[in-house]
C-alpha atoms as a PDB file:
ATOM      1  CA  UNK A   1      16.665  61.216 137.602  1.00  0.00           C
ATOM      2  CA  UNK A   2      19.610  60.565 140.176  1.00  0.00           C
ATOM      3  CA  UNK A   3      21.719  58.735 137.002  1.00  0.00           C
ATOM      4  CA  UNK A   4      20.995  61.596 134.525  1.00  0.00           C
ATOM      5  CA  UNK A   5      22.004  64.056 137.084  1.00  0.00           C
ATOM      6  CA  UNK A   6      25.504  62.765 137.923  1.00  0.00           C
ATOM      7  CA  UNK A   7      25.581  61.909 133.929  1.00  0.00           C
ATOM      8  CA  UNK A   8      25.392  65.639 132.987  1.00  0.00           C
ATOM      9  CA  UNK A   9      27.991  66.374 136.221  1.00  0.00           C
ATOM     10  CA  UNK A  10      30.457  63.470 134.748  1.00  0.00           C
ATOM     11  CA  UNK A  11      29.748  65.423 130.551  1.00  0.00           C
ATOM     12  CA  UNK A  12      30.532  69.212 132.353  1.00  0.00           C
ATOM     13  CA  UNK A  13      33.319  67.956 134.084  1.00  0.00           C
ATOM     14  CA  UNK A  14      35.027  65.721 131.431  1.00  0.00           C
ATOM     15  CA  UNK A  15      34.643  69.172 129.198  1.00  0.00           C
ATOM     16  CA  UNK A  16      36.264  71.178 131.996  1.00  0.00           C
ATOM     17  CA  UNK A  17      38.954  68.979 131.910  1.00  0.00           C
ATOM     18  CA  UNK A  18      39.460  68.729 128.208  1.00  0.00           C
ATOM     19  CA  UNK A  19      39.178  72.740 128.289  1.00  0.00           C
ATOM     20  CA  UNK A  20      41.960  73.149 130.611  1.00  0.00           C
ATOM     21  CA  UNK A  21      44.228  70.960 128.714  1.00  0.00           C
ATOM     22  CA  UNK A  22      44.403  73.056 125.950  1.00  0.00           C
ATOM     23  CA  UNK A  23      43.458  76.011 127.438  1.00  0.00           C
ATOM     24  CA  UNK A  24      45.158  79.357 125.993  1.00  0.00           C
ATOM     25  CA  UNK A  25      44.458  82.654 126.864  1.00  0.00           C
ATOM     26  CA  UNK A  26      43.592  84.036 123.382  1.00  0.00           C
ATOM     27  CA  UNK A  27      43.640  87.486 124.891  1.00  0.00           C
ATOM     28  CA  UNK A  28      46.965  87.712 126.508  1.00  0.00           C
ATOM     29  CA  UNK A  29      48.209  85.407 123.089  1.00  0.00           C
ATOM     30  CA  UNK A  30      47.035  88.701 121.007  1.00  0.00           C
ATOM     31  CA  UNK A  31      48.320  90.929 123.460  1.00  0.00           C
ATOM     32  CA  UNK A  32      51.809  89.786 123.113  1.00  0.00           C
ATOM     33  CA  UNK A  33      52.043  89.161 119.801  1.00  0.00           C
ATOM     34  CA  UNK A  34      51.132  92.717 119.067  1.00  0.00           C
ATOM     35  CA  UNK A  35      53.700  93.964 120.928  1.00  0.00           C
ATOM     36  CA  UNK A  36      56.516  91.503 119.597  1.00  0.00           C
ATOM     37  CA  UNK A  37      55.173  92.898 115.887  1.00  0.00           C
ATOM     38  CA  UNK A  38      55.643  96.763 117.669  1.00  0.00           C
ATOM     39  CA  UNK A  39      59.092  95.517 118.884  1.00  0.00           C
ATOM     40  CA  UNK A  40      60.345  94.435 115.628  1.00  0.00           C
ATOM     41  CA  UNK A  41      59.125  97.353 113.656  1.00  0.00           C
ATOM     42  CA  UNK A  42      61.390  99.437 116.354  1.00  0.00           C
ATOM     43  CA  UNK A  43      64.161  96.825 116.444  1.00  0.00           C
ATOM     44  CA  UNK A  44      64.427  97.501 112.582  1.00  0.00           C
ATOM     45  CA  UNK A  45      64.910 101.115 112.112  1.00  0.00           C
ATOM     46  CA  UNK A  46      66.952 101.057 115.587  1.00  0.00           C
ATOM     47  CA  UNK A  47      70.271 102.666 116.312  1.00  0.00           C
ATOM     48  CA  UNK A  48      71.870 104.730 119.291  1.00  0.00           C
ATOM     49  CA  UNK A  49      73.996 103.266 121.939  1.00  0.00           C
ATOM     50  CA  UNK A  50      75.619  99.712 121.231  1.00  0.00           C
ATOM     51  CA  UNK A  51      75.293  98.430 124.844  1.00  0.00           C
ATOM     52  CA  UNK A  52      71.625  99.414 125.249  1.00  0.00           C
ATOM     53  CA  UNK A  53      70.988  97.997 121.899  1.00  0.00           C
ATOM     54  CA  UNK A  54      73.072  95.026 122.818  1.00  0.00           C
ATOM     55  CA  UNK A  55      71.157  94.608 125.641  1.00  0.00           C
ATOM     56  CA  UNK A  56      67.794  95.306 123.743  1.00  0.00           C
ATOM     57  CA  UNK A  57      68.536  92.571 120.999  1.00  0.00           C
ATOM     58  CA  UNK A  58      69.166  89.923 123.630  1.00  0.00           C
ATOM     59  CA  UNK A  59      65.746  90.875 125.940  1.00  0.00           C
ATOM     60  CA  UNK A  60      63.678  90.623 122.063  1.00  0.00           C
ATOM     61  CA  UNK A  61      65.535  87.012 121.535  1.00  0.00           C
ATOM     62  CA  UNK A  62      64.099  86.121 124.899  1.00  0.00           C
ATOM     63  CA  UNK A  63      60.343  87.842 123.997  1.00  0.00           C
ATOM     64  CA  UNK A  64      60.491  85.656 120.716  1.00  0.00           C
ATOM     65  CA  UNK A  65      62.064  82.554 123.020  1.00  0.00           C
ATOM     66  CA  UNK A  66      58.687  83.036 125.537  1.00  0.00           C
ATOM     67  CA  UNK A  67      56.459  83.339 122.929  1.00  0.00           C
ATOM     68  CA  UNK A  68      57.241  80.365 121.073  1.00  0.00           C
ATOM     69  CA  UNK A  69      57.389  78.334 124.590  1.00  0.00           C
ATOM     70  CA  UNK A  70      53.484  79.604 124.688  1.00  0.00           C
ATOM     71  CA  UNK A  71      54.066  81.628 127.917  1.00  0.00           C
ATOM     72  CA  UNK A  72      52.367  84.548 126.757  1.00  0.00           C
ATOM     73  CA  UNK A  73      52.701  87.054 130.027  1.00  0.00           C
ATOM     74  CA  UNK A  74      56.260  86.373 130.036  1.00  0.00           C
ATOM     75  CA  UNK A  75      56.415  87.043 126.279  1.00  0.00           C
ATOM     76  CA  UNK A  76      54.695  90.332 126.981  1.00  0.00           C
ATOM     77  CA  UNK A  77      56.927  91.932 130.010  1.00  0.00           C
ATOM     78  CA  UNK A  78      60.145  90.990 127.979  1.00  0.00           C
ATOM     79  CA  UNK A  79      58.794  92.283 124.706  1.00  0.00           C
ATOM     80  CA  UNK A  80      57.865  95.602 126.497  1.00  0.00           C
ATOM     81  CA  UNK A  81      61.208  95.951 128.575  1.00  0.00           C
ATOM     82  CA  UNK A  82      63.139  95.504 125.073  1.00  0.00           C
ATOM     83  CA  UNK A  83      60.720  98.822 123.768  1.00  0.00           C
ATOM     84  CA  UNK A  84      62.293 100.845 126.629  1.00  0.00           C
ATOM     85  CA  UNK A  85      65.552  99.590 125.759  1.00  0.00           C
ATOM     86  CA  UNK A  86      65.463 100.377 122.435  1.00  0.00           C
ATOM     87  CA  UNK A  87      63.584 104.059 123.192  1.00  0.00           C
ATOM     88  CA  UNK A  88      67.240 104.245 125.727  1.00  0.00           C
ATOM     89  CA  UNK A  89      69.558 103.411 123.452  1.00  0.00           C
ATOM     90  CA  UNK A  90      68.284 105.832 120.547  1.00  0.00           C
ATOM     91  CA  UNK A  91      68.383 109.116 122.868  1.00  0.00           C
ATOM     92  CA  UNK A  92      67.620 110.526 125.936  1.00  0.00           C
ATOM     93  CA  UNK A  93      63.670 110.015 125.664  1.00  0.00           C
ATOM     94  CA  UNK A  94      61.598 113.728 127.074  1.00  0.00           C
ATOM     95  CA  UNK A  95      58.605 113.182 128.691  1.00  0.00           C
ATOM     96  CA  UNK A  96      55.336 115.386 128.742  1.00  0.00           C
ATOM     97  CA  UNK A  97      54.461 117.176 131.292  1.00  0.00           C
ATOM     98  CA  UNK A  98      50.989 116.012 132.589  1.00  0.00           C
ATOM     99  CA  UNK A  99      47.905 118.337 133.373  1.00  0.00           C
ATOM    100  CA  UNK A 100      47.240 116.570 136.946  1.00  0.00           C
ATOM    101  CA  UNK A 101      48.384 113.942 138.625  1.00  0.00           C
ATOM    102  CA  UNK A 102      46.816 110.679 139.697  1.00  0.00           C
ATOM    103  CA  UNK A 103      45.124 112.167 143.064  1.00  0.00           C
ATOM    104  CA  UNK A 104      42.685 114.783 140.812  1.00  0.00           C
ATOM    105  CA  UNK A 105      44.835 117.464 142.466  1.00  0.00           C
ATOM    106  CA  UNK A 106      45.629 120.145 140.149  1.00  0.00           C
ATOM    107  CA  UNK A 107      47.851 122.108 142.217  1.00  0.00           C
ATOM    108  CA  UNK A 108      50.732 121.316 139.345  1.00  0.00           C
ATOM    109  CA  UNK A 109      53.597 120.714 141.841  1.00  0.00           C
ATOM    110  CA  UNK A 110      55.806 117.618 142.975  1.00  0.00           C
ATOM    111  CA  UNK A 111      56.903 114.621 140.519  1.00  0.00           C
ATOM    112  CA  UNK A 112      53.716 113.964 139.076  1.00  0.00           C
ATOM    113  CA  UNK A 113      52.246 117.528 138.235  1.00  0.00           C
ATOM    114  CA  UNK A 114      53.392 119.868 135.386  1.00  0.00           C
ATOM    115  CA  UNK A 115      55.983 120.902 138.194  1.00  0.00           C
ATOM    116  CA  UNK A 116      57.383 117.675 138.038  1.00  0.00           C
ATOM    117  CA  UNK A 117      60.635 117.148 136.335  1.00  0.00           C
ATOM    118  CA  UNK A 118      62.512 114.243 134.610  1.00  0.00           C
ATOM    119  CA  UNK A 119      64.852 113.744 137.135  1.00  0.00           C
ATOM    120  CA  UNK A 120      62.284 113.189 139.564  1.00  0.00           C
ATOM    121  CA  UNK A 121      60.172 110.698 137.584  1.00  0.00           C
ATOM    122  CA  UNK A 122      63.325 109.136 136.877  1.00  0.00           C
ATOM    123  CA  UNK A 123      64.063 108.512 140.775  1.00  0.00           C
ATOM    124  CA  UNK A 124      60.787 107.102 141.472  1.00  0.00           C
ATOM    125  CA  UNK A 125      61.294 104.252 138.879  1.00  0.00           C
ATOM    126  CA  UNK A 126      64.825 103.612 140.086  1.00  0.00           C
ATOM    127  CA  UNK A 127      63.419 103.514 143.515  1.00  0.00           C
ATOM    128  CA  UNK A 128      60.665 101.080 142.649  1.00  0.00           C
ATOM    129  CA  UNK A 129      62.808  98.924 140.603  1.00  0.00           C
ATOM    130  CA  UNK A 130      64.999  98.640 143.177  1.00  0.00           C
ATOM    131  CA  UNK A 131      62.815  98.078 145.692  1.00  0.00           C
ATOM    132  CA  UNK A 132      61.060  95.111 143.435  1.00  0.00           C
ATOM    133  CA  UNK A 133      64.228  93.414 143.021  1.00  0.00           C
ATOM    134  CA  UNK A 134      65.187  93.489 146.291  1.00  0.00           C
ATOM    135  CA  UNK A 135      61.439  92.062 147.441  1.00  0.00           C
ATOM    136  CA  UNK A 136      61.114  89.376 145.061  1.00  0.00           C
ATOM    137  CA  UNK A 137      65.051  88.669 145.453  1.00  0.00           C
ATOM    138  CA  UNK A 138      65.555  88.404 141.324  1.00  0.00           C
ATOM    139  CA  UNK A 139      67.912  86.420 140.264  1.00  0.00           C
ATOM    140  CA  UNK A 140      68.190  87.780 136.215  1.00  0.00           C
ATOM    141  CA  UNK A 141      71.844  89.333 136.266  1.00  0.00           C
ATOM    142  CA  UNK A 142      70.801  92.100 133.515  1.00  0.00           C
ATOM    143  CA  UNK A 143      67.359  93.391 135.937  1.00  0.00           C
ATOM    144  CA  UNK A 144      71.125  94.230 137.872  1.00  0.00           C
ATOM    145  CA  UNK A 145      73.062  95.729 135.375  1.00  0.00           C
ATOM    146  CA  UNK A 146      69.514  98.003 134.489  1.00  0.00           C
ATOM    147  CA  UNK A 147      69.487  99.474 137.781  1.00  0.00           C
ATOM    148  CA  UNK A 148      73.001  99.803 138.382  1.00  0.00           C
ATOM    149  CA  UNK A 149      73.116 101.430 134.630  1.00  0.00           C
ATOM    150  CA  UNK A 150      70.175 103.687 135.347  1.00  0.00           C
ATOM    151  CA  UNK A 151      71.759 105.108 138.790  1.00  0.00           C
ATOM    152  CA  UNK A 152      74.792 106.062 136.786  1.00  0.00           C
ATOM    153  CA  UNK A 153      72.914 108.157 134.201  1.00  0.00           C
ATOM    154  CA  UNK A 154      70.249 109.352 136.602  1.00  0.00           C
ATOM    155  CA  UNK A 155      72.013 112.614 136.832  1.00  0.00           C
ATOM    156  CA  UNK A 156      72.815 113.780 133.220  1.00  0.00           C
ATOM    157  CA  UNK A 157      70.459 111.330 131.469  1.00  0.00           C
ATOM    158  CA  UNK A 158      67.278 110.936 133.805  1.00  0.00           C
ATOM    159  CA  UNK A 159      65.086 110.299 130.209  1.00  0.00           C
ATOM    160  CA  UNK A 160      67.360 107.194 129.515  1.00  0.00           C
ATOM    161  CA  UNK A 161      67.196 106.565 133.521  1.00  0.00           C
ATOM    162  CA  UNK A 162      63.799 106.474 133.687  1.00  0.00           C
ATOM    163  CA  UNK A 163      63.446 103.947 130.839  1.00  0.00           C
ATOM    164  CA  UNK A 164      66.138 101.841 132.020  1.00  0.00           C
ATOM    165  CA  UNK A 165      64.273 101.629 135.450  1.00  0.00           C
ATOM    166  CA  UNK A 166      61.298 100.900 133.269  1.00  0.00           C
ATOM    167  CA  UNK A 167      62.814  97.793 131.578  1.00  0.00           C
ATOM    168  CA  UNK A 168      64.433  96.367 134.696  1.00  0.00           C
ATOM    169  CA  UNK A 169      60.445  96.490 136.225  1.00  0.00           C
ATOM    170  CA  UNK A 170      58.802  95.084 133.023  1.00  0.00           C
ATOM    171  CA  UNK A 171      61.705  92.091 133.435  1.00  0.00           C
ATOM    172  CA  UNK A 172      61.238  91.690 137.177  1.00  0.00           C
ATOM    173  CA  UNK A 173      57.383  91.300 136.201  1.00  0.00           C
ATOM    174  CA  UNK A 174      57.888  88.757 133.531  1.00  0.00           C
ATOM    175  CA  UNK A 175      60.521  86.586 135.965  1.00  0.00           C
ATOM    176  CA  UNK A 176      57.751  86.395 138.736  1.00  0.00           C
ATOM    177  CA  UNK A 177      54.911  85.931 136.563  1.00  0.00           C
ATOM    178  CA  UNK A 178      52.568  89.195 137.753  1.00  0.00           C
END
């Protein structure tokens, strides 16, 4: 009894190790290829601005670089940071006033009720982004040139703000891996 037991421990643990060797997330695999196809359906029909798109076209070379290399979540961030590039550089995005915000409060005021402007939601993600790359001390030189680009527009162009702030977080996510 004692010899099958520590037979059947040696069989699950020889699969567990044969599992993790070629072990791949099938879900997050799926996950970023479907946005890479999204990306390059945008990419296509894509004009506006020849620095954001500049900028756009390098962050989908890296998406495509990641994905290839198998490192999916990585793949994923960078293929959603090139989307809000792309959105940037084809016009100043508007965004929809929403019904409530995230509390259940429905008094409609402050940056996340229908009160809520652009400009505000705009801040918040500069704010955050900056705050991110200062915590996690990032080291990519465009997460940089995103926030520095988005403070300069936040006044006239808080859409395009907003979704620069929103690529440089999507980046800073893919460089620390969460």
């Amino acid at each position: 009894m004692k010899k099958a037991v520590i037979g059947v421990l040696a069989l699950v643990a020889g699969l567990s190790l044969a599992q993790q060797v070629d072990y791949v997330d099938y879900r997050e695999a799926a996950r970023s290829a479907a946005a890479l196809a999204r990306l390059e359906s945008v990419a296509q029909g894509a004009t506006g601005e020849k620095k954001l798109l500049g900028w756009a076209q390098a962050v989908k070379a890296r998406a495509e670089k990641s994905y290839q290399a198998k490192d999916y979540f990585r793949a994923l961030r960078e293929a959603q940071a090139a989307l809000h590039l792309y959105r940037a550089a084809m016009g100043e995005p508007q965004f929809p006033a929403r019904s409530q915000d995230r509390m259940g409060s429905h008094h409609g005021f402050g940056p996340r009720g229908r009160g809520g402007k652009d400009k505000d939601r705009a801040q918040a993600a500069l704010d955050r982004a900056e705050k991110e790359l200062a915590y996690y001390r990032g080291k990519d030189r465009l997460v940089k040139d995103l926030v520095a680009e988005a403070k300069k527009r936040l006044e006239e162009e808080p859409g395009r703000a907003r979704m620069l702030s929103r690529a440089a977080l999507a980046l800073i996510s893919a460089e620390r891996g969460f």
